[in-house]
N, C-alpha and C. Protein backbone atom coordinates (compact mmCIF):
# COMPACT_ATOMS: atom_id res chain seq x y z
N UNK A 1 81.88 90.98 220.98
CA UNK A 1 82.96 91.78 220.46
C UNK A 1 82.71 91.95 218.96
N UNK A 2 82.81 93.09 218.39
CA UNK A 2 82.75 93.58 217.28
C UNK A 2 83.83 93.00 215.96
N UNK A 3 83.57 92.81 215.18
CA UNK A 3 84.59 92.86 214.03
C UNK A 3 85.62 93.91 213.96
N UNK A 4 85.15 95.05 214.63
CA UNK A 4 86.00 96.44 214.14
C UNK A 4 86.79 96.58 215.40
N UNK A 5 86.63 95.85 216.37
CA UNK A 5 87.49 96.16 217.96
C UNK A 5 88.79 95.69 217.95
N UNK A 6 89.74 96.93 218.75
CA UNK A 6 90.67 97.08 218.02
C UNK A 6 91.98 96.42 219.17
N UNK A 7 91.19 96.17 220.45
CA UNK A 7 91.76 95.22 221.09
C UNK A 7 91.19 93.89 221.57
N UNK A 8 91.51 92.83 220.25
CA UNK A 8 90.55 91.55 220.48
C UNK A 8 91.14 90.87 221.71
N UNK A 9 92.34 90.58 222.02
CA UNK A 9 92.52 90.12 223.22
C UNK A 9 92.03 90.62 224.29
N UNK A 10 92.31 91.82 224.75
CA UNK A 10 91.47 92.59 226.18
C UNK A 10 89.89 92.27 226.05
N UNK A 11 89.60 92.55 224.72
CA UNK A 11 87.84 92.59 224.68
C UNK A 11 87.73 90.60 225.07
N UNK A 12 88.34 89.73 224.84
CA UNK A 12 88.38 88.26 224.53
C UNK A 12 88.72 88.21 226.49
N UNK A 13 89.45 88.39 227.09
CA UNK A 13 89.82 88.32 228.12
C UNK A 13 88.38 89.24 228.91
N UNK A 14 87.66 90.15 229.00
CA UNK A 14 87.14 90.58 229.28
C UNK A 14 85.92 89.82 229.23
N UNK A 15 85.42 89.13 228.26
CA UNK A 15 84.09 88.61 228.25
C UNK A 15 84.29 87.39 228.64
N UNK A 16 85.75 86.50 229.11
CA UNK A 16 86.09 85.61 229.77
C UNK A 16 85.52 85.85 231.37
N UNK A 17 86.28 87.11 231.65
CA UNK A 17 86.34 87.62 233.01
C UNK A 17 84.49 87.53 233.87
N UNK A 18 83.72 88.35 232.47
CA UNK A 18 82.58 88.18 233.00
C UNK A 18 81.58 86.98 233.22
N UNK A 19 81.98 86.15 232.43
CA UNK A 19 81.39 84.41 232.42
C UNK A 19 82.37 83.62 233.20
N UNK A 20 83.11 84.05 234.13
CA UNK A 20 84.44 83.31 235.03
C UNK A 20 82.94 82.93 236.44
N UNK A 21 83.57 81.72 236.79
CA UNK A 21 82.35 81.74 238.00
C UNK A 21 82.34 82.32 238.86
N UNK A 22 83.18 83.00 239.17
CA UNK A 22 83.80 84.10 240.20
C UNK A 22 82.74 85.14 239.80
N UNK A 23 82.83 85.70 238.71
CA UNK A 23 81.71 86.82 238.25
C UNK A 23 80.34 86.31 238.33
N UNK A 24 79.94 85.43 237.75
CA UNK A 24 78.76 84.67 238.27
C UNK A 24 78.36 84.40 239.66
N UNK A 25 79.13 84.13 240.11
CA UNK A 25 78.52 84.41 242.19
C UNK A 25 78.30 85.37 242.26
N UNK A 26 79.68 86.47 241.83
CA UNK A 26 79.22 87.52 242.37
C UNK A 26 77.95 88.33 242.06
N UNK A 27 77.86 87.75 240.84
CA UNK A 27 76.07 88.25 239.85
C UNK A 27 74.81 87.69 240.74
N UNK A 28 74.98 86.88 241.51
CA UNK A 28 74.23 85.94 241.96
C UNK A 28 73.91 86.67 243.14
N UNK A 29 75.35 86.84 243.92
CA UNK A 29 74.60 87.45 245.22
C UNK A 29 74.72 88.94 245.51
N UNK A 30 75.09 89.41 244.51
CA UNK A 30 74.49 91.16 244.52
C UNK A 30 73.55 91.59 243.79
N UNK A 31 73.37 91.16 242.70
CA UNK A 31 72.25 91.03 241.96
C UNK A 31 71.33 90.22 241.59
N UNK A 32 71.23 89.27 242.37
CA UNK A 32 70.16 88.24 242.86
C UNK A 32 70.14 87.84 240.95
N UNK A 33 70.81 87.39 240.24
CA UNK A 33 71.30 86.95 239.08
C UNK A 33 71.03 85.16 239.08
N UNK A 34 70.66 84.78 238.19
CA UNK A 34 70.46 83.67 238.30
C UNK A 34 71.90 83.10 237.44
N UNK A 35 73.19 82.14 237.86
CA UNK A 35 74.27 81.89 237.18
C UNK A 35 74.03 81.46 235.74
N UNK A 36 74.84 81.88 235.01
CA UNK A 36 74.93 81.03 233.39
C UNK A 36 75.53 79.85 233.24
N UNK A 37 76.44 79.61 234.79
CA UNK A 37 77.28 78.24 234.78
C UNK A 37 76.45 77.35 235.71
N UNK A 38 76.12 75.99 235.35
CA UNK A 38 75.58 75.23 236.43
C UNK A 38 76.81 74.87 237.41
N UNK A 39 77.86 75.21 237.24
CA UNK A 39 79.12 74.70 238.36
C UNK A 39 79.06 75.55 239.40
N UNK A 40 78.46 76.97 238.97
CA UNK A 40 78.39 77.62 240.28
C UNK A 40 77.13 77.51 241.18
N UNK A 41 76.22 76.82 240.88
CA UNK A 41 75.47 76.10 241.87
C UNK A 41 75.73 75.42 243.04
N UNK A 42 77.12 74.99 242.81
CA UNK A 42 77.85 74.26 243.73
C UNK A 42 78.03 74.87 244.87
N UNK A 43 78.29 75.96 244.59
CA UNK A 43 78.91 77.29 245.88
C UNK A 43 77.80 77.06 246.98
N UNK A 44 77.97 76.87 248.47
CA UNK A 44 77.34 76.98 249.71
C UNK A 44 76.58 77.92 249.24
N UNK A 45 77.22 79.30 248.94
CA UNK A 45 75.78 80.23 249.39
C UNK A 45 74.90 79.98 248.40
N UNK A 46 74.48 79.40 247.42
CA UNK A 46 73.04 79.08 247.03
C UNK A 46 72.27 77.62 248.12
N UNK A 47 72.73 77.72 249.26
CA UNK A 47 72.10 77.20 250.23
C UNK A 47 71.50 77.93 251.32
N UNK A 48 71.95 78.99 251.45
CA UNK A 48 71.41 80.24 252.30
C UNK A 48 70.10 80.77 252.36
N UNK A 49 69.49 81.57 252.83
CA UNK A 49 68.22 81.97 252.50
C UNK A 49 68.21 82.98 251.69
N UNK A 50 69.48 83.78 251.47
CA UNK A 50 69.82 84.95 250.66
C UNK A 50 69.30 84.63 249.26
N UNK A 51 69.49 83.18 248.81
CA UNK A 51 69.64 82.86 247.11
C UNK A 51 68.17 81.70 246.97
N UNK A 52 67.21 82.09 248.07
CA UNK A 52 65.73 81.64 248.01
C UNK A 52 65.07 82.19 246.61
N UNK A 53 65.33 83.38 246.40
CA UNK A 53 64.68 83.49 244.73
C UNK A 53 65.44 82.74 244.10
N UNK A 54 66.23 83.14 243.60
CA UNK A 54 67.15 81.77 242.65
C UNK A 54 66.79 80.33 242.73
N UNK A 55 66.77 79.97 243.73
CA UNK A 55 66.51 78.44 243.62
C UNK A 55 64.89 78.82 243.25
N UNK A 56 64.24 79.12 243.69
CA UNK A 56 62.49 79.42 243.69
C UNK A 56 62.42 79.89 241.96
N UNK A 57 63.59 80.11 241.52
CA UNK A 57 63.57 80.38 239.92
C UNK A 57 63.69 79.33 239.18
N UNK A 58 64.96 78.49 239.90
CA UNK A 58 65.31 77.62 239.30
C UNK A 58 64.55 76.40 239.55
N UNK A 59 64.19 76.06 240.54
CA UNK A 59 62.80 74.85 240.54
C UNK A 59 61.81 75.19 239.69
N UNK A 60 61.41 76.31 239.39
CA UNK A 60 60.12 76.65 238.71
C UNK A 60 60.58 76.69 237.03
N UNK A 61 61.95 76.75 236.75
CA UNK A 61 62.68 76.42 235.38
C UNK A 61 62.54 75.40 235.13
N UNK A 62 63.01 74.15 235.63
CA UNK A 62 63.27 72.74 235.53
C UNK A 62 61.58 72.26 236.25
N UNK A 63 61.09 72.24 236.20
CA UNK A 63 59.95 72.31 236.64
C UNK A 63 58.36 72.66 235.21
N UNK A 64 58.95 73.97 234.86
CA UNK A 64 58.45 73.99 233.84
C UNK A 64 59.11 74.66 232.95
N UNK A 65 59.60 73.63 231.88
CA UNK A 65 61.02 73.97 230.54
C UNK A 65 59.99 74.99 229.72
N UNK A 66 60.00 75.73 229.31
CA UNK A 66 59.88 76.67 227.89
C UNK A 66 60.93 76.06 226.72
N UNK A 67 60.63 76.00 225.76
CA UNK A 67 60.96 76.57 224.84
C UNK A 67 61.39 77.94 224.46
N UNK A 68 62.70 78.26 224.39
CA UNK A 68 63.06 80.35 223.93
C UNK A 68 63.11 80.40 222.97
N UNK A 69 62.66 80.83 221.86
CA UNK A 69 62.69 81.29 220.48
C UNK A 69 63.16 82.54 220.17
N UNK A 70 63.89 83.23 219.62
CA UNK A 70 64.49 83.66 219.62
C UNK A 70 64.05 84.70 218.30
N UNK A 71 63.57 86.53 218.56
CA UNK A 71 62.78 86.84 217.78
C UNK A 71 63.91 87.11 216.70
N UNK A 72 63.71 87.34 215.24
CA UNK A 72 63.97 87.85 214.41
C UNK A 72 64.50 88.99 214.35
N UNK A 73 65.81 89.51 213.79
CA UNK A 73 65.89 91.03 213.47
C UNK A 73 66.18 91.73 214.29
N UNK A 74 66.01 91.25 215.99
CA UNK A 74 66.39 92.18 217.11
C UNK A 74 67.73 93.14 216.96
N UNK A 75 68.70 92.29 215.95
CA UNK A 75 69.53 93.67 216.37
C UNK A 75 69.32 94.93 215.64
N UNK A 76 68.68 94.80 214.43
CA UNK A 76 68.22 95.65 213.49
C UNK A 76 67.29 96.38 214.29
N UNK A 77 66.58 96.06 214.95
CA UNK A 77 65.65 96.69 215.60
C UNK A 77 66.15 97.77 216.49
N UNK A 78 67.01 97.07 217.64
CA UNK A 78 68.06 98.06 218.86
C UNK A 78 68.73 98.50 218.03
N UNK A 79 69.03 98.43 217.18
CA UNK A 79 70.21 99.85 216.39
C UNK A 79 69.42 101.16 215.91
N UNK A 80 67.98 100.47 215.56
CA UNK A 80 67.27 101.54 214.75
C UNK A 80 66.38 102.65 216.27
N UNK A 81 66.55 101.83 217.23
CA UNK A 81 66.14 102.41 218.37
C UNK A 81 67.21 103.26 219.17
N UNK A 82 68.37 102.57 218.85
CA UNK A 82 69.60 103.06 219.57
C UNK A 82 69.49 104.97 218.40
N UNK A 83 69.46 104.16 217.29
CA UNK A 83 69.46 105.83 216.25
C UNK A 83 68.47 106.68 216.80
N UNK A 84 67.41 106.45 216.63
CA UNK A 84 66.39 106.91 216.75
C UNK A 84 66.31 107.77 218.63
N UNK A 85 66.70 106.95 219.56
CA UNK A 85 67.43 107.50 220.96
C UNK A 85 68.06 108.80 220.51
N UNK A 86 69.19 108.64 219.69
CA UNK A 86 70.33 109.90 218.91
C UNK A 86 69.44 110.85 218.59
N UNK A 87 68.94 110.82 217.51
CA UNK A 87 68.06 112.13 217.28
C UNK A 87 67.08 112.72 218.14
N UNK A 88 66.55 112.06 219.03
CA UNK A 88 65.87 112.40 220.44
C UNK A 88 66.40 113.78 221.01
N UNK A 89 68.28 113.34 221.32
CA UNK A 89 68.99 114.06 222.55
C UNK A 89 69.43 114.89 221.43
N UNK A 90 69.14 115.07 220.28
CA UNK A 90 69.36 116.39 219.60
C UNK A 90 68.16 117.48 219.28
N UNK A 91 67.21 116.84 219.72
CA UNK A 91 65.66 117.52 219.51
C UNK A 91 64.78 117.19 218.93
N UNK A 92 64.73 115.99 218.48
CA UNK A 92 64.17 115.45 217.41
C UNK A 92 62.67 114.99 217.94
N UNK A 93 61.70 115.81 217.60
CA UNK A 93 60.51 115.40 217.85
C UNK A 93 60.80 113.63 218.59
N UNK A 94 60.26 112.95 219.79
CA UNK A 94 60.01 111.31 219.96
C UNK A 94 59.23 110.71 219.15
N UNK A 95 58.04 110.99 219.12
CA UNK A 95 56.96 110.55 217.97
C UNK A 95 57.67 110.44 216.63
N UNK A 96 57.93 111.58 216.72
CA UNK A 96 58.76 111.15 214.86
C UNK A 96 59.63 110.32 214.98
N UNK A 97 60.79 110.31 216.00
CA UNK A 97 61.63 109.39 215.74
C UNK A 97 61.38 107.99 215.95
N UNK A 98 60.33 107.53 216.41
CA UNK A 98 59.84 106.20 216.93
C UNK A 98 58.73 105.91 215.99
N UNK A 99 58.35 106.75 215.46
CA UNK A 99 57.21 106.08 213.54
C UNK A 99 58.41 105.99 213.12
N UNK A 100 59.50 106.45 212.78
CA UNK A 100 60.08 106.29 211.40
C UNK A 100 60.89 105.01 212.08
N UNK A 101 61.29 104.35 213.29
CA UNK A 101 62.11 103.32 213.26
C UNK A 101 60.69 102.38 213.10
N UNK A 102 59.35 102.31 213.23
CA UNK A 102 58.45 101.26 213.72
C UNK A 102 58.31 101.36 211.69
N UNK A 103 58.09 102.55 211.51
CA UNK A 103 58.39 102.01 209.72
C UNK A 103 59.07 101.38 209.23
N UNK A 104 60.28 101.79 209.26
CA UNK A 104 61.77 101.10 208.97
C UNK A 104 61.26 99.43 209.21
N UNK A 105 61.02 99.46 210.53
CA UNK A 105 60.74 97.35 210.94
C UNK A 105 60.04 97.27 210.55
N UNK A 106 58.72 97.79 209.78
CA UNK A 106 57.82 97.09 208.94
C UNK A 106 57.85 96.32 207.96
N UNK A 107 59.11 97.88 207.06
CA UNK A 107 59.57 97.38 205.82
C UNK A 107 60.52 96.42 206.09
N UNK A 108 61.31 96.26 206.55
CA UNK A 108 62.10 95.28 206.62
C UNK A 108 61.40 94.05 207.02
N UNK A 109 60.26 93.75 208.03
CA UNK A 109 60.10 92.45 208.04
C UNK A 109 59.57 92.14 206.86
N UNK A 110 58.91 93.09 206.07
CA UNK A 110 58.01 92.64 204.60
C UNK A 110 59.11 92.20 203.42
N UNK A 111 60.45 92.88 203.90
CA UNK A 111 61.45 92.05 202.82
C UNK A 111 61.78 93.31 202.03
């Protein structure tokens, strides 16, 4: 949720709604989603054969941990891509608009 959103409760209740374990099953078994809650592991149907990737994900997680690092700047990046998308659907040469955001992240990672 944004700083500028202008209904923090609905938006606060809403991103509740989607991390509720209820939403998480349902992520799980329509979209073969792997849960964000370990409580919904609990649920029977990750005993089924339906949720064989998932577990086949999740043994191979705990099995072998990564380290996630977490890149730099990404949102700077999707905004300048999200812009750069914009001038696209107005005509904007692609090539041009995708040098000038891969410029833009140059300069910026150089400081």
């Amino acid at each position: 949720m944004t700083k500028s959103c202008k209904e923090r409760e609905a938006a606060g209740l809403f991103i509740e709604s989607l991390i509720s374990p209820e939403a998480q099953l349902a992520n799980a078994e329509i979209a073969n989603e792997i849960p964000s809650r370990r409580s919904v592991l609990s649920d029977p149907w990750f005993k089924s054969p339906e949720a064989g990737d998932i577990k086949f994900a999740l043994d191979y997680i705990s099995s072998s941990p990564h380290v996630f690092k977490y890149p730099k700047r990404t949102d700077y990046l999707q905004t300048r891509i999200a812009l750069a998308a914009q001038q696209m659907m107005t005509g904007r040469p692609i090539r041009e608009a995708l040098e000038q955001v891969a410029d833009e992240w140059e300069a910026a990672r150089k400081g």
